[in-house]
N, C-alpha and C. Protein backbone atom coordinates (compact mmCIF):
# COMPACT_ATOMS: atom_id res chain seq x y z
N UNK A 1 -9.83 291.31 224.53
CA UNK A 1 -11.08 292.05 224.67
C UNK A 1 -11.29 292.48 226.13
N UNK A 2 -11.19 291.47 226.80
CA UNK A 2 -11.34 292.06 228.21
C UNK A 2 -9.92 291.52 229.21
N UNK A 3 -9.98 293.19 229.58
CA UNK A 3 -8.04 293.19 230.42
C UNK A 3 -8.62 293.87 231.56
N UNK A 4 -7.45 293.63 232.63
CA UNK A 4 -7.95 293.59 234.33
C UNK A 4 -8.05 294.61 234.34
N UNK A 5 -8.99 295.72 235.16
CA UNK A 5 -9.20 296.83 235.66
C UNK A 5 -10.23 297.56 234.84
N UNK A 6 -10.35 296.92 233.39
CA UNK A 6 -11.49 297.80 232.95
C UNK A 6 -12.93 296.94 232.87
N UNK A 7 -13.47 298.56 232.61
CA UNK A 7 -15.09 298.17 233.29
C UNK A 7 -15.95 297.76 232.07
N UNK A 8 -17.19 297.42 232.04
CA UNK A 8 -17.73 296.42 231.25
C UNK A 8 -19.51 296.62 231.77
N UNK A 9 -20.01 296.88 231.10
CA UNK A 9 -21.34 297.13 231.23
C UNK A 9 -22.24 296.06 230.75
N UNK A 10 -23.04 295.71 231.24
CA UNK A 10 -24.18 294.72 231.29
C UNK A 10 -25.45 295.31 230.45
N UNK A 11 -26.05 294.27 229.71
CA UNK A 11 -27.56 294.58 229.02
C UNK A 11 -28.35 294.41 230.83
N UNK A 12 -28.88 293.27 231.68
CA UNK A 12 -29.22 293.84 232.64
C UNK A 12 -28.61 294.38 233.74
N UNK A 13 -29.41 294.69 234.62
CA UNK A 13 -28.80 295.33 235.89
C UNK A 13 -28.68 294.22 237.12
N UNK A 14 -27.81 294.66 237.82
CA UNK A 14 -27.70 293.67 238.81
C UNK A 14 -28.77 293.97 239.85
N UNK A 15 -28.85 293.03 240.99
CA UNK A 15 -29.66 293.73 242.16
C UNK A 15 -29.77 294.55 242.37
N UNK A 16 -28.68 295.12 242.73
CA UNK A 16 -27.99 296.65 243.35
C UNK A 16 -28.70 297.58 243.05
N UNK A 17 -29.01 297.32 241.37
CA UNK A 17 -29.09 298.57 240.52
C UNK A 17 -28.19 299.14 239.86
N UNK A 18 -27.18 298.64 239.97
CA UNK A 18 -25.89 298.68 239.15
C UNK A 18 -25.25 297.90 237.80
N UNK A 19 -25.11 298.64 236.48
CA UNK A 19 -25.05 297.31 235.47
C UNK A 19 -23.28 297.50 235.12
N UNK A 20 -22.74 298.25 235.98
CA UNK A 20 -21.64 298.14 235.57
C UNK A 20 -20.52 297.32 236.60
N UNK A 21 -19.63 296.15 235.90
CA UNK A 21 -18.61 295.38 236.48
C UNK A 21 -17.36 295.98 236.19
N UNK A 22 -16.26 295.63 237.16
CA UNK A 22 -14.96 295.49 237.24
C UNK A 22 -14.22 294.21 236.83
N UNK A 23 -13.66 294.22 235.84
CA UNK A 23 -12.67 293.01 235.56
C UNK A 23 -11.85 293.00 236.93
N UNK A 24 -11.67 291.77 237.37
CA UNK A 24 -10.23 291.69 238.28
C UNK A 24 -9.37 290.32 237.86
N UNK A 25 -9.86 289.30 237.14
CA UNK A 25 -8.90 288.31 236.78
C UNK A 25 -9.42 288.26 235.65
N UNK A 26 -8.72 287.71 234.85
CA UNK A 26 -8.77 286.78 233.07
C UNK A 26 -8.48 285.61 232.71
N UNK A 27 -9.07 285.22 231.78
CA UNK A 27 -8.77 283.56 231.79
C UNK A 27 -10.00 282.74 231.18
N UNK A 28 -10.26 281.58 231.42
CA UNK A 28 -11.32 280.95 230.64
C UNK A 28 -12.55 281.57 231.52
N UNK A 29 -12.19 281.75 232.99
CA UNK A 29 -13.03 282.62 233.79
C UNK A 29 -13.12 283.66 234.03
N UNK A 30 -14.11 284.41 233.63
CA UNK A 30 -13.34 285.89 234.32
C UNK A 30 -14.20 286.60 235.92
N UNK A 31 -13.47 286.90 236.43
CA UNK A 31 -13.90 287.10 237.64
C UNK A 31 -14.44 288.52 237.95
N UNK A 32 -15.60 289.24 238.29
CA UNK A 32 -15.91 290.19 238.02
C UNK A 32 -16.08 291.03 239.68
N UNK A 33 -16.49 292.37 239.56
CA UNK A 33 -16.25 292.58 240.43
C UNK A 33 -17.91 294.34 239.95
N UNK A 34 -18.71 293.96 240.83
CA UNK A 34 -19.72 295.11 240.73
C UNK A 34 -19.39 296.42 241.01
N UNK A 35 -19.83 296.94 240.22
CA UNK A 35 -19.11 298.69 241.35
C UNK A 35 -20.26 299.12 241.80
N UNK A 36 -21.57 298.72 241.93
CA UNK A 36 -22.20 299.11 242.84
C UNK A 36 -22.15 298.90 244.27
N UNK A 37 -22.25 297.20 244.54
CA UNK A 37 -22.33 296.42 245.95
C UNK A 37 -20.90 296.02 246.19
N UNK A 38 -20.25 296.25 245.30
CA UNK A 38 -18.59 295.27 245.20
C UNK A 38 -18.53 293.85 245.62
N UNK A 39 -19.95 293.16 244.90
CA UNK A 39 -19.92 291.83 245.17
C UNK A 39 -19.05 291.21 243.80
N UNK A 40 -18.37 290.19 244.46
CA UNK A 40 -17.14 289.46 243.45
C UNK A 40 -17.82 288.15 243.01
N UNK A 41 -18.22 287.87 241.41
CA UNK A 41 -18.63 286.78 240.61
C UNK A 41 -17.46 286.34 239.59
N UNK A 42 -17.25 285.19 239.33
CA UNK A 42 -16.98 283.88 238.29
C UNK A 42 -18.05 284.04 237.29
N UNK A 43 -17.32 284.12 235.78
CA UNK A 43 -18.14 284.02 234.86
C UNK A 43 -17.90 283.39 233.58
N UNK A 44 -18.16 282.39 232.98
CA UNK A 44 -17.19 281.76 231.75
C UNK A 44 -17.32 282.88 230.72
N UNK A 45 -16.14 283.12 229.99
CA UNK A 45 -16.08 284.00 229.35
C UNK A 45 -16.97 284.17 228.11
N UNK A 46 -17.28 282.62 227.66
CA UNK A 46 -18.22 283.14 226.24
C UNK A 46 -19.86 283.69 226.90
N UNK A 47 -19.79 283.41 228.07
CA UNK A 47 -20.96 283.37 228.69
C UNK A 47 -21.34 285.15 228.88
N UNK A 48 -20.33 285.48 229.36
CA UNK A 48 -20.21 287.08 229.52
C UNK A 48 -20.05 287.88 228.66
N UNK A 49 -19.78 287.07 227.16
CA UNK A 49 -19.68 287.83 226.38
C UNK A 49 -20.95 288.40 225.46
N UNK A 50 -21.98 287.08 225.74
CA UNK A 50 -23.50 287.47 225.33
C UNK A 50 -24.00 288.21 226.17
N UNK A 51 -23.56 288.53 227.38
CA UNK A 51 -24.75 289.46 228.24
C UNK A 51 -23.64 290.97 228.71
N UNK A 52 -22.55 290.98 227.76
CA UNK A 52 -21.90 292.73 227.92
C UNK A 52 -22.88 293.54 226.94
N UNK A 53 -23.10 294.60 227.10
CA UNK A 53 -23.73 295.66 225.96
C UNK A 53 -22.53 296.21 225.62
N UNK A 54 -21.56 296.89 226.55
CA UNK A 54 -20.04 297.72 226.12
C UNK A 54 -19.54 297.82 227.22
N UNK A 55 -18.46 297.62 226.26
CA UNK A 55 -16.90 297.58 227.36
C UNK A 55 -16.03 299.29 227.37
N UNK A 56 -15.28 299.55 228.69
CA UNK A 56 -15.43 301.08 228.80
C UNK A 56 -13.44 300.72 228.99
């Protein structure tokens, strides 16, 4: 479901104002990456999977 480089949209928005992330690692964690601020987060994956709206 989720592979490195693609992007992934959020039900909210981040600070920024930005609700869309960058995958950059996979795994039980996935490590995300904002394309607004390009701040880099850790996220357990079932955890991220309740708060994606759609994956691009």
């Amino acid at each position: 479901m989720f592979e490195e480089g693609s992007i992934v949209v959020t039900k909210k928005k981040h600070v920024c104002g930005s609700s869309e992330w960058k995958v950059v690692r996979t795994g039980a964690d996935i490590k995300l990456e904002c394309a607004g601020c390009k701040r880099v987060i850790m996220m357990p994956r079932f955890e991220l999977e309740k708060k994606i709206k759609s994956s691009k």
